[in-house]
N, C-alpha and C. Protein backbone atom coordinates (compact mmCIF):
# COMPACT_ATOMS: atom_id res chain seq x y z
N UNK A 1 18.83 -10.27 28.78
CA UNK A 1 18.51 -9.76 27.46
C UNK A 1 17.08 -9.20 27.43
N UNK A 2 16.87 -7.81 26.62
CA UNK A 2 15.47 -7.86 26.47
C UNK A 2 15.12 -6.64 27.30
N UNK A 3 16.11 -6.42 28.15
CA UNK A 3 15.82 -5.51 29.36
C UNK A 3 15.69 -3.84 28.66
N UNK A 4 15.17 -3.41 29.61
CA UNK A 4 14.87 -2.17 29.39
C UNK A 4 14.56 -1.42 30.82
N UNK A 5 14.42 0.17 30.81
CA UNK A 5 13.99 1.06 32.04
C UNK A 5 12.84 1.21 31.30
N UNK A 6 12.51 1.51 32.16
CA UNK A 6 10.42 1.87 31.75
C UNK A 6 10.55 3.61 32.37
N UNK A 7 9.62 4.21 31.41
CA UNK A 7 9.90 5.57 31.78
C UNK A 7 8.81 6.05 33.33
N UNK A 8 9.08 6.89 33.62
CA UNK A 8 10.76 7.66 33.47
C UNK A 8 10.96 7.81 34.06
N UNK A 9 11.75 6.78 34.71
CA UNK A 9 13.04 6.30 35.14
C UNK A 9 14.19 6.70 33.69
N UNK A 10 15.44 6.48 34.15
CA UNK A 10 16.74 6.61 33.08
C UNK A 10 17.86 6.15 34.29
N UNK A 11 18.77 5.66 33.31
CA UNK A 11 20.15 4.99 33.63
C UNK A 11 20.75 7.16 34.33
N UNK A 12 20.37 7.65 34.16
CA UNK A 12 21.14 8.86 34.44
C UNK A 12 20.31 9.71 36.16
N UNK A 13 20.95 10.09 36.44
CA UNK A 13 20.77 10.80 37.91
C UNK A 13 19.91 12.20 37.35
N UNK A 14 18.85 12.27 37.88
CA UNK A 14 17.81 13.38 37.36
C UNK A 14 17.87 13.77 36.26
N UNK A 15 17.34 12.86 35.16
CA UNK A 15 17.15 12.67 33.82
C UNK A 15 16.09 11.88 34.12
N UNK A 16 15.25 12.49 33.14
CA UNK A 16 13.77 10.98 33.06
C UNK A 16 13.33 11.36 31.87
N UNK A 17 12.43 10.18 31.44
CA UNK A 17 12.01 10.08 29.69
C UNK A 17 10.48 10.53 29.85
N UNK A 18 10.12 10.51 28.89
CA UNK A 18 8.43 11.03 28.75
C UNK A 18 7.90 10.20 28.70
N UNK A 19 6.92 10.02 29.52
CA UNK A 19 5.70 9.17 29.12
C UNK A 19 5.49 8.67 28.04
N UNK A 20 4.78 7.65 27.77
CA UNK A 20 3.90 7.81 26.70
C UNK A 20 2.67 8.01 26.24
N UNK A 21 3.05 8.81 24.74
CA UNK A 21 1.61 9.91 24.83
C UNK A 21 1.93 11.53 25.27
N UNK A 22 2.90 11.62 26.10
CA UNK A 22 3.11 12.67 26.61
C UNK A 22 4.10 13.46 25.57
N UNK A 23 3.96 14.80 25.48
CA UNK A 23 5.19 16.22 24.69
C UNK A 23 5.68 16.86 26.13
N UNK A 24 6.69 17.54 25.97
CA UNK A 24 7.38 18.51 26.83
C UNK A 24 7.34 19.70 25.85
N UNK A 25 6.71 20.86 26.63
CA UNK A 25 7.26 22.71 26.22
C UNK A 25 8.01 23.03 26.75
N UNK A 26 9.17 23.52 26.69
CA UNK A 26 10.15 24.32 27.61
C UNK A 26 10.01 25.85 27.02
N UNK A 27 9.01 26.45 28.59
CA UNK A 27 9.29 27.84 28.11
C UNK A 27 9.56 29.00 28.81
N UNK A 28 10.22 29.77 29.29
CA UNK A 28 11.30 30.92 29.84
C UNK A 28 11.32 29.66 30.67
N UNK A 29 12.42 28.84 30.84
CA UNK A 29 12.75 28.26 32.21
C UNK A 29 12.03 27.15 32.37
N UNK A 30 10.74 26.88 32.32
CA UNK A 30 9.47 26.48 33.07
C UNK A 30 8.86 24.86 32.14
N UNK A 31 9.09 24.16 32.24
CA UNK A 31 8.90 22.60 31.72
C UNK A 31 8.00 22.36 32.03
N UNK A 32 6.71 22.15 30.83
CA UNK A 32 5.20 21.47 31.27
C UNK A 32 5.26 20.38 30.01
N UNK A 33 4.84 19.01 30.77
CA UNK A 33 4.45 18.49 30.37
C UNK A 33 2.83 18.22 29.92
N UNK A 34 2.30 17.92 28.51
CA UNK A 34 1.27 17.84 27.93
C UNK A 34 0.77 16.04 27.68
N UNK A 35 -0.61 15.86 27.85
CA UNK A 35 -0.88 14.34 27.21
C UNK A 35 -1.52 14.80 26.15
N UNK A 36 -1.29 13.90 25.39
CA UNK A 36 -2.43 13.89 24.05
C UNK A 36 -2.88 13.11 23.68
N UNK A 37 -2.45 12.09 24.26
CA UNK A 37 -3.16 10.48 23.87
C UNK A 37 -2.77 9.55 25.22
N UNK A 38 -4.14 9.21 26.02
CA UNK A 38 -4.52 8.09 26.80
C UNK A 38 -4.86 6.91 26.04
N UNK A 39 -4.16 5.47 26.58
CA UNK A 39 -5.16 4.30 26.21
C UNK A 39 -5.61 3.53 27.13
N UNK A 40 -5.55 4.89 28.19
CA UNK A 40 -6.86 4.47 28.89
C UNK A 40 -8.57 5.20 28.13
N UNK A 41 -8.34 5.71 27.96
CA UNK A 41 -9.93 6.65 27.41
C UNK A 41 -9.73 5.99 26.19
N UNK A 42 -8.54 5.85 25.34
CA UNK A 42 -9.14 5.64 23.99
C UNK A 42 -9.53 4.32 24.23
N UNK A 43 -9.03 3.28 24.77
CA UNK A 43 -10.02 1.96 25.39
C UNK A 43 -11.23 2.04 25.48
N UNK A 44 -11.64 2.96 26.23
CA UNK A 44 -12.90 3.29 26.62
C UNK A 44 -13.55 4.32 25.71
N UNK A 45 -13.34 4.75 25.35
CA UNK A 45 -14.04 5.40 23.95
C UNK A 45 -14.39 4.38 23.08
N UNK A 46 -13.18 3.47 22.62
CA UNK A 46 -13.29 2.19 21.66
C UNK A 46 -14.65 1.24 21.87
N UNK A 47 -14.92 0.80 23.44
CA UNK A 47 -16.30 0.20 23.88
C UNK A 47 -17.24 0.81 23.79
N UNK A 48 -17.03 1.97 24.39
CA UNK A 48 -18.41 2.85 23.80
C UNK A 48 -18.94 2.92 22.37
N UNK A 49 -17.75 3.24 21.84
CA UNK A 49 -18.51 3.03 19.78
C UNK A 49 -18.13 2.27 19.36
N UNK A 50 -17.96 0.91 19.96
CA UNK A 50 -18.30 -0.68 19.50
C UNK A 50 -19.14 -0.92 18.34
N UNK A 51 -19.15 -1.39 17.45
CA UNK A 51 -20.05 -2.02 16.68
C UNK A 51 -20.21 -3.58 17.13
N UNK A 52 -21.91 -3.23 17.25
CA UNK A 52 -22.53 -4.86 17.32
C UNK A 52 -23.60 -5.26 16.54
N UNK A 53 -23.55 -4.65 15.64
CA UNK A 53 -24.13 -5.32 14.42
C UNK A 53 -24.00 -5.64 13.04
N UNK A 54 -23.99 -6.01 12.03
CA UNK A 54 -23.62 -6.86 10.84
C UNK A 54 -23.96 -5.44 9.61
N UNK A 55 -24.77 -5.47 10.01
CA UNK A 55 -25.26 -4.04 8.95
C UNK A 55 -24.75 -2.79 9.54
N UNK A 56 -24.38 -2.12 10.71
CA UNK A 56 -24.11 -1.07 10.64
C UNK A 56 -22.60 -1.06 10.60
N UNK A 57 -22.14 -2.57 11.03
CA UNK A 57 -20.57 -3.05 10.29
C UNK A 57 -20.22 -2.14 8.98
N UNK A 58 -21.08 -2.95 7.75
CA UNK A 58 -20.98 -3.13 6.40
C UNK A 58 -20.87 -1.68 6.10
N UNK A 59 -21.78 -0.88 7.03
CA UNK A 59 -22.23 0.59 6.29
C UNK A 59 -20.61 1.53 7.19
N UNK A 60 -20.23 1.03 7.83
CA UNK A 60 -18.71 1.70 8.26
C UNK A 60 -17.83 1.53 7.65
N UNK A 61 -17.55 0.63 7.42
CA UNK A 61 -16.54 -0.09 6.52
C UNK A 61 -17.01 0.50 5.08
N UNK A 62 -18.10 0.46 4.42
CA UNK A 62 -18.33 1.39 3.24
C UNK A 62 -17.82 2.84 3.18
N UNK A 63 -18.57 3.53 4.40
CA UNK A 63 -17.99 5.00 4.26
C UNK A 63 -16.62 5.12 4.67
N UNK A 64 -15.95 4.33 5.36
CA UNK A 64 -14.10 4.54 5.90
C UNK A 64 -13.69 4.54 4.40
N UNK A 65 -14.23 3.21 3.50
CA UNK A 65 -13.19 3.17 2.53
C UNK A 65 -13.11 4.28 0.98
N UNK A 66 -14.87 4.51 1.15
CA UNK A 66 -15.28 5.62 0.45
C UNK A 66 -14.03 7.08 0.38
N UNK A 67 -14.62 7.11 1.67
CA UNK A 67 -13.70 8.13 2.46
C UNK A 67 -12.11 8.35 1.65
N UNK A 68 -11.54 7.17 1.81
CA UNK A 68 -9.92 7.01 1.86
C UNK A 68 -9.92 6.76 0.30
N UNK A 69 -10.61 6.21 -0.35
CA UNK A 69 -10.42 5.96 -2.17
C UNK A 69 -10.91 7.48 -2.50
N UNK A 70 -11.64 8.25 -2.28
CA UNK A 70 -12.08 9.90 -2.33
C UNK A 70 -10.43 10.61 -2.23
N UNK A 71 -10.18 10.48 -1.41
CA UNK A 71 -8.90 11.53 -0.76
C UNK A 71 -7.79 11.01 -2.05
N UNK A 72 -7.55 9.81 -2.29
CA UNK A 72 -6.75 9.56 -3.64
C UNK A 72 -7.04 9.82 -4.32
N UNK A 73 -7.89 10.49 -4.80
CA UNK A 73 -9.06 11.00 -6.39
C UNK A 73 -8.28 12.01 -6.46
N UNK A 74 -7.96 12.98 -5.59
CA UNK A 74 -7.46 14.07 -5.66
C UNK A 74 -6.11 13.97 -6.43
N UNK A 75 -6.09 14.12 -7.92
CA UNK A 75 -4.91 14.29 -8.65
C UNK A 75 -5.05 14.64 -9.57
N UNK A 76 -4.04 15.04 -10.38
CA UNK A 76 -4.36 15.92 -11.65
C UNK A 76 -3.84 15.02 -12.88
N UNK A 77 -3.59 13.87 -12.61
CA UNK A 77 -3.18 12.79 -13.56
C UNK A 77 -4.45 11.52 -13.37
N UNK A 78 -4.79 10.71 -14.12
CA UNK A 78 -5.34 9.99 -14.36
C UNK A 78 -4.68 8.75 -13.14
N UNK A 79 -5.86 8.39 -12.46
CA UNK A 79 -5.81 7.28 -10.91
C UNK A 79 -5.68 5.85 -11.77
N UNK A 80 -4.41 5.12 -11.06
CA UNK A 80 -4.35 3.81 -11.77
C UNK A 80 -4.15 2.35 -10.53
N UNK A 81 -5.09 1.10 -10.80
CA UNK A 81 -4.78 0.49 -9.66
C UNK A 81 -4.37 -0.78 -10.19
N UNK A 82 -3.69 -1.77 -9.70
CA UNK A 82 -3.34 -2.79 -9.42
C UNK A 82 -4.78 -4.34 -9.55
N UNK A 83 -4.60 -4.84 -10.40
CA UNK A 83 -5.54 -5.59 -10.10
C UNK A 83 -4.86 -7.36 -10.39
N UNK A 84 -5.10 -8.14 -9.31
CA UNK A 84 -4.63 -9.34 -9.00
C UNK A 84 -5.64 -10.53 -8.87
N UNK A 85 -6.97 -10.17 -9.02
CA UNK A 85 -8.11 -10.34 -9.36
C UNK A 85 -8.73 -11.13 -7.39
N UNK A 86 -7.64 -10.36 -6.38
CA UNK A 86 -8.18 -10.57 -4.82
C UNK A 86 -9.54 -9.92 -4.74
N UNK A 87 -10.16 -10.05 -3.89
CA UNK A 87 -11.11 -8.93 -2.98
C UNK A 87 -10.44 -7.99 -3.17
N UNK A 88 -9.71 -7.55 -1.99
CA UNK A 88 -8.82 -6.20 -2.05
C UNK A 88 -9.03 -5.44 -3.43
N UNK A 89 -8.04 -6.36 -4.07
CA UNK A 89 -7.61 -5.29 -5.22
C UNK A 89 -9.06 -5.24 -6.32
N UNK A 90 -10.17 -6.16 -6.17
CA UNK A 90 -11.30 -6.04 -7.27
C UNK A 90 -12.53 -4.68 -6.21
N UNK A 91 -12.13 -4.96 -5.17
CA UNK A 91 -12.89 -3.82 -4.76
C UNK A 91 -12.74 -2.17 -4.92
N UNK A 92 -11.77 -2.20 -4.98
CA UNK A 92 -11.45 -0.73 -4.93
C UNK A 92 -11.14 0.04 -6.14
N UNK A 93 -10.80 -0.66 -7.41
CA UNK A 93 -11.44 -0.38 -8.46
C UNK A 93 -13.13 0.01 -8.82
N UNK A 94 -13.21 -1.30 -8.46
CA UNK A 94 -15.23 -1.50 -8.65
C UNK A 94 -15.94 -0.07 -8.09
N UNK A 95 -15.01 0.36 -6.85
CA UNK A 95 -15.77 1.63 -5.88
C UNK A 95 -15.26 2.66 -6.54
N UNK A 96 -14.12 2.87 -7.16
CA UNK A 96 -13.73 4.48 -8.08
C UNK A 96 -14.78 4.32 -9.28
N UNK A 97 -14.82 3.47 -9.86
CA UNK A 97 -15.64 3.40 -11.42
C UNK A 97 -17.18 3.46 -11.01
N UNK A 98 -17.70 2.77 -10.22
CA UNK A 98 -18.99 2.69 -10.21
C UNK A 98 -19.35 4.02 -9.02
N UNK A 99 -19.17 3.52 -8.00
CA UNK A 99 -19.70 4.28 -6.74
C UNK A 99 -18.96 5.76 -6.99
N UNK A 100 -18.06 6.54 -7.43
CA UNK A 100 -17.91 7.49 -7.56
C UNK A 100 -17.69 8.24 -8.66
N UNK A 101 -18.48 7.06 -9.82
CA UNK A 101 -18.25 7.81 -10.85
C UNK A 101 -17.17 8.65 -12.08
N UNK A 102 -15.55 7.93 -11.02
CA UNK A 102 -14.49 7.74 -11.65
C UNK A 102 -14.31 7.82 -13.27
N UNK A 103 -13.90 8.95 -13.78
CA UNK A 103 -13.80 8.23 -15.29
C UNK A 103 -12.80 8.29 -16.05
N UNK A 104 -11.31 8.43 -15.15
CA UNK A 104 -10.58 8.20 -15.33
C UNK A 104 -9.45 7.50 -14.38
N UNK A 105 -9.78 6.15 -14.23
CA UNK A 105 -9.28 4.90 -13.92
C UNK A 105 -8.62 3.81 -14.38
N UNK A 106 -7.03 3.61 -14.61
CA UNK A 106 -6.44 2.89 -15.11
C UNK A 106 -6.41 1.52 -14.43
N UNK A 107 -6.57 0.02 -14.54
CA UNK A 107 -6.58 -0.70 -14.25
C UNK A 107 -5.14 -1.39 -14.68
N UNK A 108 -4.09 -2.75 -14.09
CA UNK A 108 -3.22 -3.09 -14.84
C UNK A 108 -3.24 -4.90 -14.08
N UNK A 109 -2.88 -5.68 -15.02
CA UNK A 109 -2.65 -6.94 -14.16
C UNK A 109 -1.62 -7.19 -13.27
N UNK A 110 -1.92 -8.00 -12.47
CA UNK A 110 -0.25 -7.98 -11.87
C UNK A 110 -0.02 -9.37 -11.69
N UNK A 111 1.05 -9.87 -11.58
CA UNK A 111 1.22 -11.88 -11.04
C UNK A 111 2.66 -11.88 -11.66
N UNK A 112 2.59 -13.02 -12.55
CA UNK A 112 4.17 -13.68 -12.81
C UNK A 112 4.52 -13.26 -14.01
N UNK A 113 3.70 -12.19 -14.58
CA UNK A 113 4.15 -11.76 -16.01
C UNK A 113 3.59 -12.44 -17.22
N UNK A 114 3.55 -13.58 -16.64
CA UNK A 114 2.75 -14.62 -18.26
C UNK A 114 1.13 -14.80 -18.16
N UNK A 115 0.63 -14.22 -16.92
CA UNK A 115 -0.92 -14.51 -16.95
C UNK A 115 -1.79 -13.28 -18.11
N UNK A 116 -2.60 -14.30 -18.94
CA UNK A 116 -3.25 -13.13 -20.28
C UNK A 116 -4.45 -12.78 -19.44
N UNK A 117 -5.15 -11.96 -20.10
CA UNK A 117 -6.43 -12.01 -19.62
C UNK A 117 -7.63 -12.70 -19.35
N UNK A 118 -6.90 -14.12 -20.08
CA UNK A 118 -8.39 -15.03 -19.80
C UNK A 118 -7.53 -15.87 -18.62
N UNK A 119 -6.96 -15.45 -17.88
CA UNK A 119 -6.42 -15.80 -16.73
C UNK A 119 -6.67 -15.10 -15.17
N UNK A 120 -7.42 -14.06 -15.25
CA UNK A 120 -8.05 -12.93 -14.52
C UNK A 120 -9.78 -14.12 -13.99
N UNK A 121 -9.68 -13.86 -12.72
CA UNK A 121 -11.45 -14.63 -12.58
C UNK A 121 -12.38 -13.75 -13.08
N UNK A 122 -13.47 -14.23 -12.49
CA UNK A 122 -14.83 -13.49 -12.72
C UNK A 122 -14.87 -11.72 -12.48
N UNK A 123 -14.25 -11.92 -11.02
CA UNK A 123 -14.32 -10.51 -10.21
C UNK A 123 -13.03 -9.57 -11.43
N UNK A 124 -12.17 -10.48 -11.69
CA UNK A 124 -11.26 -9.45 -12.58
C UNK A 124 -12.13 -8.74 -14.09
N UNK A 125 -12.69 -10.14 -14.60
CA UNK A 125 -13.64 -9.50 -15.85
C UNK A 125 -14.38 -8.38 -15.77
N UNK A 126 -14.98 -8.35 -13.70
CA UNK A 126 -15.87 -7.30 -14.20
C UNK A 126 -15.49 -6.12 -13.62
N UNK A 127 -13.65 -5.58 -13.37
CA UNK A 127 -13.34 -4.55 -13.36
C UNK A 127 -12.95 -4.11 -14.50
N UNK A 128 -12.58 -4.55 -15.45
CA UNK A 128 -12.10 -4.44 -16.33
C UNK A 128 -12.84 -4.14 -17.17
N UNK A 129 -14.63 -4.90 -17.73
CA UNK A 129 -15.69 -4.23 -17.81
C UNK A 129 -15.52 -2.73 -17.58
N UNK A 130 -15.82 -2.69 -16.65
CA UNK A 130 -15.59 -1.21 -16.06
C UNK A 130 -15.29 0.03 -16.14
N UNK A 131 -13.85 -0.44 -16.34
CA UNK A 131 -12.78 0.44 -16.54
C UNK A 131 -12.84 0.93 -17.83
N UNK A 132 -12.33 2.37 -18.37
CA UNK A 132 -11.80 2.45 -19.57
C UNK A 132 -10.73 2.39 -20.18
N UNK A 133 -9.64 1.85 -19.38
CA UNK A 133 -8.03 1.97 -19.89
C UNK A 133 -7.84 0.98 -19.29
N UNK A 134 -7.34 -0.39 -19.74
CA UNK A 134 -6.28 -1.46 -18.93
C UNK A 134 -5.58 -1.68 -20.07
């Protein structure tokens, strides 16, 4: 059980599978195979731009998420998030309203249906602060 051919090799007589990472072009006749992704280099790319420090951590992780809450801004309806009063979900509110100036941000509770608002922690109060619509 469990078994498998590893490419490329194939159960078939001059048939073989692609690499991985690897595309095939077939063109007049002529079959080239292409790589586009090593994990050997991307390994080694990965050590090379290692982070080993605490602060230039914090400041990556700021701009990745910047980054990715930006690219959702892009809509022509009013942006609405989820709030459960986690990290997760109190952060990424906190970063549309404050850090980008968001000013149209819907906030909503989420759990078992019966939690009111004085059931939200600290971190929930102060998205909600925040916000102009929950």
């Amino acid at each position: 059980m469990g078994r498998m051919i590893a490419a490329p090799k194939t159960i078939f007589k001059n048939t073989y599978k692609l690499e991985p990472g690897t595309y095939a072009v077939l063109k007049d006749n002529d079959l080239q195979i292409h790589t586009y992704w090593d994990i050997a280099k991307a390994k080694e790319s990965a050590y090379q731009h290692m982070i080993t420090d605490f602060t230039t951590a914090k400041r990556e992780l700021n701009d990745i998420l910047t980054d990715a809450v930006m690219k959702r801004m892009v809509a022509d309806v009013p942006v609405g998030t989820f709030l459960s009063s986690g990290i997760d979900s109190s952060q990424l509110p906190t970063m549309l309203v404050s850090k980008l100036a968001a000013d149209n941000v819907t906030v909503a509770l989420s759990g078992d249906g019966g939690k009111s608002i004085a059931d939200v922690t600290l971190s929930g109060y102060g998205i909600i602060y925040f916000c102009n619509d929950h």
